[in-house]
Protein backbone atom coordinates (compact mmCIF):
# COMPACT_ATOMS: atom_id res chain seq x y z
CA UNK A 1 97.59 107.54 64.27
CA UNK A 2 99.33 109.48 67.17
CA UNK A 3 95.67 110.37 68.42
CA UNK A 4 94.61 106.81 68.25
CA UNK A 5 97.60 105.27 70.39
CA UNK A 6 97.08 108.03 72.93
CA UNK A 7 93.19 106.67 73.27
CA UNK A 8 94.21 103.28 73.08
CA UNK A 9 96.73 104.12 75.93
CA UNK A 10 94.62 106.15 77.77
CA UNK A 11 92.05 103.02 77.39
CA UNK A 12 94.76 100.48 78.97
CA UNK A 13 95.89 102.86 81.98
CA UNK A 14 91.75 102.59 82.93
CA UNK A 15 91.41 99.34 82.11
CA UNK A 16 94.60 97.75 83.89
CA UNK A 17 95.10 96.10 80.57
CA UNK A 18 98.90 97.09 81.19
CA UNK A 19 99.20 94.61 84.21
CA UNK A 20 97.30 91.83 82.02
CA UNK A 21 100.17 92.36 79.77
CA UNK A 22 102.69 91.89 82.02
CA UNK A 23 101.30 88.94 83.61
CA UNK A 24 101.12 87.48 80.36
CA UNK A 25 105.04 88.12 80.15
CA UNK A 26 105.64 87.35 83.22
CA UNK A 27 103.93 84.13 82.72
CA UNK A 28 105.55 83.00 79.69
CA UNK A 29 108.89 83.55 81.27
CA UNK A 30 108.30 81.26 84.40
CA UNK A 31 106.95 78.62 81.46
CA UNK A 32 110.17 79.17 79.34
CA UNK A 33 112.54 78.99 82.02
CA UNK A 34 110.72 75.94 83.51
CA UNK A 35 111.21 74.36 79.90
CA UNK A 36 114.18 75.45 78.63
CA UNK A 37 112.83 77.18 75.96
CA UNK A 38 113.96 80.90 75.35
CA UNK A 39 111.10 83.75 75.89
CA UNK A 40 113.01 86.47 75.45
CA UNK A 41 112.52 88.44 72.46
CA UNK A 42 113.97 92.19 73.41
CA UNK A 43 116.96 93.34 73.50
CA UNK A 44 119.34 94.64 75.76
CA UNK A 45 121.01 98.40 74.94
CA UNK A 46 124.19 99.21 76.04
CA UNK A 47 124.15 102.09 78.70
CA UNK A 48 127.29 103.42 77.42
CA UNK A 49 125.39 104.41 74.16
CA UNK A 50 124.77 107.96 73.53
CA UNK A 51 121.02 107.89 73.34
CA UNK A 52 120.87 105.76 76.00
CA UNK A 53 119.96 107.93 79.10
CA UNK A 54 117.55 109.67 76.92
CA UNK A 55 115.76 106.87 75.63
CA UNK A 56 115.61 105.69 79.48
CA UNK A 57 113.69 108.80 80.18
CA UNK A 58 111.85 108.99 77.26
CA UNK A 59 110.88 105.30 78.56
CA UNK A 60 109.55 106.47 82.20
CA UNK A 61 108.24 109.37 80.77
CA UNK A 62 105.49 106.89 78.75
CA UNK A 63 104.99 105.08 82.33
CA UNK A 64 107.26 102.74 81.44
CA UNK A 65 109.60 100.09 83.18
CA UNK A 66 113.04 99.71 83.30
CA UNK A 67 116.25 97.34 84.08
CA UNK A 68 119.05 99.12 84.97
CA UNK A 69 122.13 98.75 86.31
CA UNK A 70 123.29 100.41 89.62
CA UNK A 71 126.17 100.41 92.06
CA UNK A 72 125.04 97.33 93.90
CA UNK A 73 122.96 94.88 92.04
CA UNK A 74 120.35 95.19 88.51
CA UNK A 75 117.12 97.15 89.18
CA UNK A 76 113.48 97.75 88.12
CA UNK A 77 112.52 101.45 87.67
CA UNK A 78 109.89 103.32 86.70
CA UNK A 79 108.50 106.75 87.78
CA UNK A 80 107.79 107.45 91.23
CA UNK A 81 105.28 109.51 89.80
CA UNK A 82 103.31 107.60 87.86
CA UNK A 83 101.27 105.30 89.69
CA UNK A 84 99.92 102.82 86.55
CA UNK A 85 103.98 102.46 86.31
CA UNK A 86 104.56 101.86 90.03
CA UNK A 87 101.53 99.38 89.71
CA UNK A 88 103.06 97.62 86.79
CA UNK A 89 106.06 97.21 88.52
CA UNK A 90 104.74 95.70 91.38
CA UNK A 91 103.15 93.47 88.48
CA UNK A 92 106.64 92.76 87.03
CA UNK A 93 108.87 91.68 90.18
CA UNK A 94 105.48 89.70 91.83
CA UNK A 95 105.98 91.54 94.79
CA UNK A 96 102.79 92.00 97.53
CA UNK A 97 101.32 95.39 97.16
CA UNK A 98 102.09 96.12 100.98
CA UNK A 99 106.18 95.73 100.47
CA UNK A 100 107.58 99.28 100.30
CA UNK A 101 109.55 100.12 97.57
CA UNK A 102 112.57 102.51 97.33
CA UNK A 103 113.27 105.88 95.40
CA UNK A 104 116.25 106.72 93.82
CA UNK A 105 117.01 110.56 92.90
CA UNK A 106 119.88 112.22 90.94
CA UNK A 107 121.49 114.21 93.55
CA UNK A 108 122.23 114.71 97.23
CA UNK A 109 120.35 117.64 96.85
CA UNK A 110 117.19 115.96 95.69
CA UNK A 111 116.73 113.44 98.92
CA UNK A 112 115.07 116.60 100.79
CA UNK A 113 112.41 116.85 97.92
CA UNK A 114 110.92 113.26 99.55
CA UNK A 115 111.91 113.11 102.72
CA UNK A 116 112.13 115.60 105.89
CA UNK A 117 116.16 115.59 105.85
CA UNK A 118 115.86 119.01 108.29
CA UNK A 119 116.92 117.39 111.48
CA UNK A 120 119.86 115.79 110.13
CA UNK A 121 123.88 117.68 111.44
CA UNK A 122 125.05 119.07 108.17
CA UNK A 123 127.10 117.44 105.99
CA UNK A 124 125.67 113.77 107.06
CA UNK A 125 124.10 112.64 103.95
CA UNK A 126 126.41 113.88 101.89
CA UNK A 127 129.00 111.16 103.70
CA UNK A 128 126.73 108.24 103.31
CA UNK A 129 125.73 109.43 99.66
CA UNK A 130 126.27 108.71 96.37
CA UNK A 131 126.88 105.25 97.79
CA UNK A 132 125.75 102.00 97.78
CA UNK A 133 122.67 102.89 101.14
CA UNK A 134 119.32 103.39 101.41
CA UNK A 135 118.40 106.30 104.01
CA UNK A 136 114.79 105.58 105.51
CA UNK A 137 113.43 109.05 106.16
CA UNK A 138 109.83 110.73 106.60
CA UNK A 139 108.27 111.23 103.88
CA UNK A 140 107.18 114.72 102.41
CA UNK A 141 103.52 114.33 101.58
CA UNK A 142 101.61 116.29 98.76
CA UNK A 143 102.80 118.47 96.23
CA UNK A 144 105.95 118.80 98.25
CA UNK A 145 106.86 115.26 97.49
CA UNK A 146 106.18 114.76 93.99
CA UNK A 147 105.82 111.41 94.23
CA UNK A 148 102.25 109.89 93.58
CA UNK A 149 100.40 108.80 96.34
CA UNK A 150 100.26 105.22 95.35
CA UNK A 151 104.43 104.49 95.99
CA UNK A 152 103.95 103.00 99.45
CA UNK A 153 99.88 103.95 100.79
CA UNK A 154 100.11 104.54 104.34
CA UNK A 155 104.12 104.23 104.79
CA UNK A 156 105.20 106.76 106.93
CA UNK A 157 109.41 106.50 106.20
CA UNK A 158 110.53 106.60 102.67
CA UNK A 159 113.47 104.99 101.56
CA UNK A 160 115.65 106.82 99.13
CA UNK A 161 118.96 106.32 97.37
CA UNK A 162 121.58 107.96 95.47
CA UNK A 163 123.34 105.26 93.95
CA UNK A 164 127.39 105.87 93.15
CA UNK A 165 126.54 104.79 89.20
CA UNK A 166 126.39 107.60 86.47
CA UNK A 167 123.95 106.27 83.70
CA UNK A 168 120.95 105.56 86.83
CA UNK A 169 121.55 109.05 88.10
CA UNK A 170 122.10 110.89 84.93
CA UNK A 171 118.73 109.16 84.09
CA UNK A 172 117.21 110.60 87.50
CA UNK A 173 117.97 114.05 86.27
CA UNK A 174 116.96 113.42 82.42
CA UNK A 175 113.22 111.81 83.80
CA UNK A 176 113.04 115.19 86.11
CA UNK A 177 112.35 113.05 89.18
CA UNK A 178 112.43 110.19 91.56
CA UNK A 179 111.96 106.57 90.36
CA UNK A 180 110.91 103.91 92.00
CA UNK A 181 113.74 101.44 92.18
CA UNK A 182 113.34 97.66 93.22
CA UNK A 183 115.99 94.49 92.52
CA UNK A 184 115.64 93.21 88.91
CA UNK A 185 114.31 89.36 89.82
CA UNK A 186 111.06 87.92 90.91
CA UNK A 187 110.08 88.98 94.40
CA UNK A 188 112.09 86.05 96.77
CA UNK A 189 114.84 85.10 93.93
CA UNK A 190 118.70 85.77 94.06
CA UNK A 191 119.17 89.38 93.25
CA UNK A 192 121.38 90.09 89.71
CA UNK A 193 124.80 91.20 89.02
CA UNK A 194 124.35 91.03 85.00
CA UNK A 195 121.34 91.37 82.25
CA UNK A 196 121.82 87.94 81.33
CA UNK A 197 121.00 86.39 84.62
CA UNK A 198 117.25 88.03 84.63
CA UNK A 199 116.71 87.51 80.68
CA UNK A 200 113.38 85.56 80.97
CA UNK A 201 111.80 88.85 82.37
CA UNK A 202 113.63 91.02 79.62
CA UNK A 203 110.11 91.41 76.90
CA UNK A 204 107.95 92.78 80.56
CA UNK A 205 110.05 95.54 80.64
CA UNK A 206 109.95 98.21 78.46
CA UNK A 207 113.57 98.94 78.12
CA UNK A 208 116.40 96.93 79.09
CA UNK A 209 119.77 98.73 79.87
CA UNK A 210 122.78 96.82 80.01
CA UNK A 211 125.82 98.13 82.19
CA UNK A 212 128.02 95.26 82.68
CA UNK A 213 128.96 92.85 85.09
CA UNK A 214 128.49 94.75 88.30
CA UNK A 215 131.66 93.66 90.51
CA UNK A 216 129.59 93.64 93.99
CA UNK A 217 128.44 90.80 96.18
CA UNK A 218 124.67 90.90 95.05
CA UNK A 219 124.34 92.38 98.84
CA UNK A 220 121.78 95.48 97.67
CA UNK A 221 122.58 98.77 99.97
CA UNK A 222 122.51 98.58 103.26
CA UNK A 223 119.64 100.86 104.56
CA UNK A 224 119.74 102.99 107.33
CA UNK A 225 116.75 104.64 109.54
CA UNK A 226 117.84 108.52 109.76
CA UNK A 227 114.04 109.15 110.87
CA UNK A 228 114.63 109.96 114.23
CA UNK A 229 115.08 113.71 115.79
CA UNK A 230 116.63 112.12 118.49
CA UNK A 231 120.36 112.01 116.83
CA UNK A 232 120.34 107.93 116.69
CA UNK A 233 120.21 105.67 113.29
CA UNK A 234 119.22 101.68 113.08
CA UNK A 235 120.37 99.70 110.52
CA UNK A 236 116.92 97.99 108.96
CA UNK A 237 119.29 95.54 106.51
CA UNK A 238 123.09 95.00 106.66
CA UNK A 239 124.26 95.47 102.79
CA UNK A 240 127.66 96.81 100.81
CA UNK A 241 129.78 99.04 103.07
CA UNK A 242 127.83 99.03 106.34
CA UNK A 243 130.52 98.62 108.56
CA UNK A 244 131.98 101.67 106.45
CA UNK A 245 128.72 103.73 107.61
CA UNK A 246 128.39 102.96 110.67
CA UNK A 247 131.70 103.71 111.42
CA UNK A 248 131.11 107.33 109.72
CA UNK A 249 127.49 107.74 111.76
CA UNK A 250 129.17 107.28 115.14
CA UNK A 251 132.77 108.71 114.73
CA UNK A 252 131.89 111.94 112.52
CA UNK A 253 128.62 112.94 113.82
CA UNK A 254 128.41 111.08 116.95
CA UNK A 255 125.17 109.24 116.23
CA UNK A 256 123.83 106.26 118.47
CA UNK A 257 123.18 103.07 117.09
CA UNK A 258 119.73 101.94 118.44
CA UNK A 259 118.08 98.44 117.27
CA UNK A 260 116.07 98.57 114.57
């Protein structure tokens, strides 16, 4: 039986029979909503519970997607590895193929793994992170980067975050790498601050982790362009805290705000 699901998933990761799936889902849960009717048939696990990070992994592992919650807002995951799981989560949130996504990593220490961090005064990222902000950097390419080739084709920066929320990080370190990390709603819809406010899209996921009621302002991190050699930073979008960062980027390492 094992042998035969590994065939038959071997057969839908060729086949793309994966993202047929999820339209399907996706489908029935713009027809539900639409009606009134309720599509949801999974249900949400508390992140608190003690299996919880592991079954996470275990979940992006398979080249699965996730809802999680973070220190902002609800997010998608799934591998950054993986690119049927990147695809299907693309597939999910009905976003264009072309719109970056973010990474989100464990640790501090793990940022450099994705993106050239060399040229930044010591110390820096280590103020701005864990925290609720997205640092756009180059990105590492090849083995160097562990990150498959299909996150973001022909994207030069890389946006990565740390967030400042336990369960997503502790399941950064549990998956042994990045994931790929997008708001958990329909590409152009109000980002969410609770599971129950993006049920209808619950049964596309593959695991649904429920954190709470996430006391933020459904802002999403602000992100911030490190890319530059040239000691200067550009905020790209003004989220949670960026008047803190700023602040931090010009007083304690005398950076230069340029326009993005």
């Amino acid at each position: 039986t094992t042998r035969a699901n590994s065939r038959r998933d071997a057969t839908r990761r060729r086949t793309g029979r994966f993202a047929g799936r999820d339209r399907r889902l996706v489908r029935r849960a713009v027809v539900a909503r639409a009606t009134g009717e309720d599509a949801t048939r999974r249900r949400a696990i508390d992140a608190s519970d003690a299996n919880a990070v592991a079954r996470a992994a275990a979940a992006l592992r398979r080249g699965g997607v996730i809802a999680v919650p973070t220190d902002t807002i609800y997010g998608f995951a799934a591998s950054a590895a993986n690119g049927d799981a990147v695809r299907r989560l693309y597939e999910i949130k009905g976003r264009r193929a072309g719109v970056p996504l973010a990474i989100a990593v464990g640790d501090v220490r793990d940022v450099g793994t994705y993106g050239d961090d060399g040229h930044l005064k010591e110390g820096a990222l280590a103020r701005l992170l864990p925290g609720p902000t997205t640092v756009l950097l180059r990105r590492r390419r090849g083995d160097a980067g562990r990150a498959t080739p299909e996150l973001n084709p022909g994207v030069d920066l890389i946006g990565i975050r740390v967030p400042a929320h336990d369960f997503v990080r502790e399941v950064c370190r549990a998956h042994g790498g990045a994931i790929a990390l997008t708001s958990a709603n329909r590409s152009g819809e109000t980002s969410t601050t609770a599971v129950e406010e993006f049920a209808e899209l619950w049964d596309a996921c593959d695991e649904v982790f429920d954190g709470g009621a996430i006391p933020a302002k459904r802002l999403g991190s602000t992100i911030v362009d490190l890319s530059s050699r040239a000691n200067d930073f550009a905020i790209v979008r003004a989220g949670e805290r960026c008047d803190e960062l700023v602040r931090v980027l010009e007083g304690e390492f005398a950076m230069t705000r340029r326009d993005a």
